[in-house]
C-alpha atoms as a PDB file:
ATOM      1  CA  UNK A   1     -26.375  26.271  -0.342  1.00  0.00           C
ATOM      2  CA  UNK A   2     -23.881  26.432  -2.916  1.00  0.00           C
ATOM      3  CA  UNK A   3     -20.978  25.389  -0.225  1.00  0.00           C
ATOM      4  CA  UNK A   4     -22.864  22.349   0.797  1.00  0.00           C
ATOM      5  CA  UNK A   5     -21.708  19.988  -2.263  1.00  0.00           C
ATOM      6  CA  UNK A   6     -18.559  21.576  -2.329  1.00  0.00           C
ATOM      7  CA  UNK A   7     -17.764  20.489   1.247  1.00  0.00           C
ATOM      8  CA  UNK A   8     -19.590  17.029   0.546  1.00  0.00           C
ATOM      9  CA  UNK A   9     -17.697  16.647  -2.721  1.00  0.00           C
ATOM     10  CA  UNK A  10     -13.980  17.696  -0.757  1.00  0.00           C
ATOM     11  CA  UNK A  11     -14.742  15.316   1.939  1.00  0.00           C
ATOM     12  CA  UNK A  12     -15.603  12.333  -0.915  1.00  0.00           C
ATOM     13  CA  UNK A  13     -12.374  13.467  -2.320  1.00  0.00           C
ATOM     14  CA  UNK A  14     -10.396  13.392   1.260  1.00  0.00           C
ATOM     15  CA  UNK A  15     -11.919  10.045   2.209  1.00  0.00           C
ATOM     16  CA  UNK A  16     -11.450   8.379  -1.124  1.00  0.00           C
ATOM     17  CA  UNK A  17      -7.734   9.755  -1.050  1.00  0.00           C
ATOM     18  CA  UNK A  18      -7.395   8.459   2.578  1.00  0.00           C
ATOM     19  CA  UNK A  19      -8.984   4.691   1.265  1.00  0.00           C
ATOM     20  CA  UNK A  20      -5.715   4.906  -1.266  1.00  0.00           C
ATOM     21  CA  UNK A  21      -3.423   6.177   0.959  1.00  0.00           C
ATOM     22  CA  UNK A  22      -4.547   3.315   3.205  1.00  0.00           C
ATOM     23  CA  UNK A  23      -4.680   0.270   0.511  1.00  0.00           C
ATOM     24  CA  UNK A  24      -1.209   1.641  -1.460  1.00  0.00           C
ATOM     25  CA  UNK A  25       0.446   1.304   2.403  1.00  0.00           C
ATOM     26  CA  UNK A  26      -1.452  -2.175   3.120  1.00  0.00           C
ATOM     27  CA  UNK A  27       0.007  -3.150  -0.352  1.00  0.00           C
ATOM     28  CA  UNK A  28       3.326  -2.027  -0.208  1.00  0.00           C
ATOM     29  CA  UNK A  29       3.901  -3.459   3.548  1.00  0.00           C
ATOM     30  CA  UNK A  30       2.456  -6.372   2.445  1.00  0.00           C
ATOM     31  CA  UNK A  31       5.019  -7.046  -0.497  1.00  0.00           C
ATOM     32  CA  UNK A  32       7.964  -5.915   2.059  1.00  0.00           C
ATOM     33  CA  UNK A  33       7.204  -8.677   3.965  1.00  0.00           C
ATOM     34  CA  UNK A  34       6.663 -11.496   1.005  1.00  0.00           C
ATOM     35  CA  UNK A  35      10.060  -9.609  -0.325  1.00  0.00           C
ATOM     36  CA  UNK A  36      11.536 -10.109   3.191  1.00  0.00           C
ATOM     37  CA  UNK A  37      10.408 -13.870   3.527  1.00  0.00           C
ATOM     38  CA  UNK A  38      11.647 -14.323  -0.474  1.00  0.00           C
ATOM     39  CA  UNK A  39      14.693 -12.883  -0.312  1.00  0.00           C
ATOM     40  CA  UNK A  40      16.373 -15.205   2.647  1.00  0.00           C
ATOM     41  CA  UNK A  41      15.401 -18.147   0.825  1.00  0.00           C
ATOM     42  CA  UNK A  42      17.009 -16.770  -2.549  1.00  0.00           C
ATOM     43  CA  UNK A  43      20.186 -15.963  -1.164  1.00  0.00           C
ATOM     44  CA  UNK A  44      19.883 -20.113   1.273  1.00  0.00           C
ATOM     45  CA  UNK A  45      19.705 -21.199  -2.555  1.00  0.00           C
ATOM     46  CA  UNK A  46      21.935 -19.093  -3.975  1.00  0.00           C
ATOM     47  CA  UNK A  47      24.612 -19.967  -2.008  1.00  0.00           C
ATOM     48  CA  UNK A  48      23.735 -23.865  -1.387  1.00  0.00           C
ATOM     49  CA  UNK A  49      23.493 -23.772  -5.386  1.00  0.00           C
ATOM     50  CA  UNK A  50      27.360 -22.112  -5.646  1.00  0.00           C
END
């Protein structure tokens, strides 16, 4: 019995590693595409403003 929480607390660990994994990814995709919607209108401005 003494391998039981040790497998129950590695899989907590795995799935709570896999649940950042996933959210740092959702995250950083997300601000690649607001970067890649911000950054055409920045330069339209820029060079409109020039």
């Amino acid at each position: 019995m003494t391998r039981l929480p040790m497998i129950a607390f590695g899989s907590a660990a795995v799935a709570s590693y896999a649940c950042f994994c996933w959210s740092l990814a959702a995250y950083s995709s997300w601000t690649l595409r607001s970067s890649a919607r911000v950054v055409p209108m920045a330069w339209v401005a820029a060079e409109s403003a020039v």
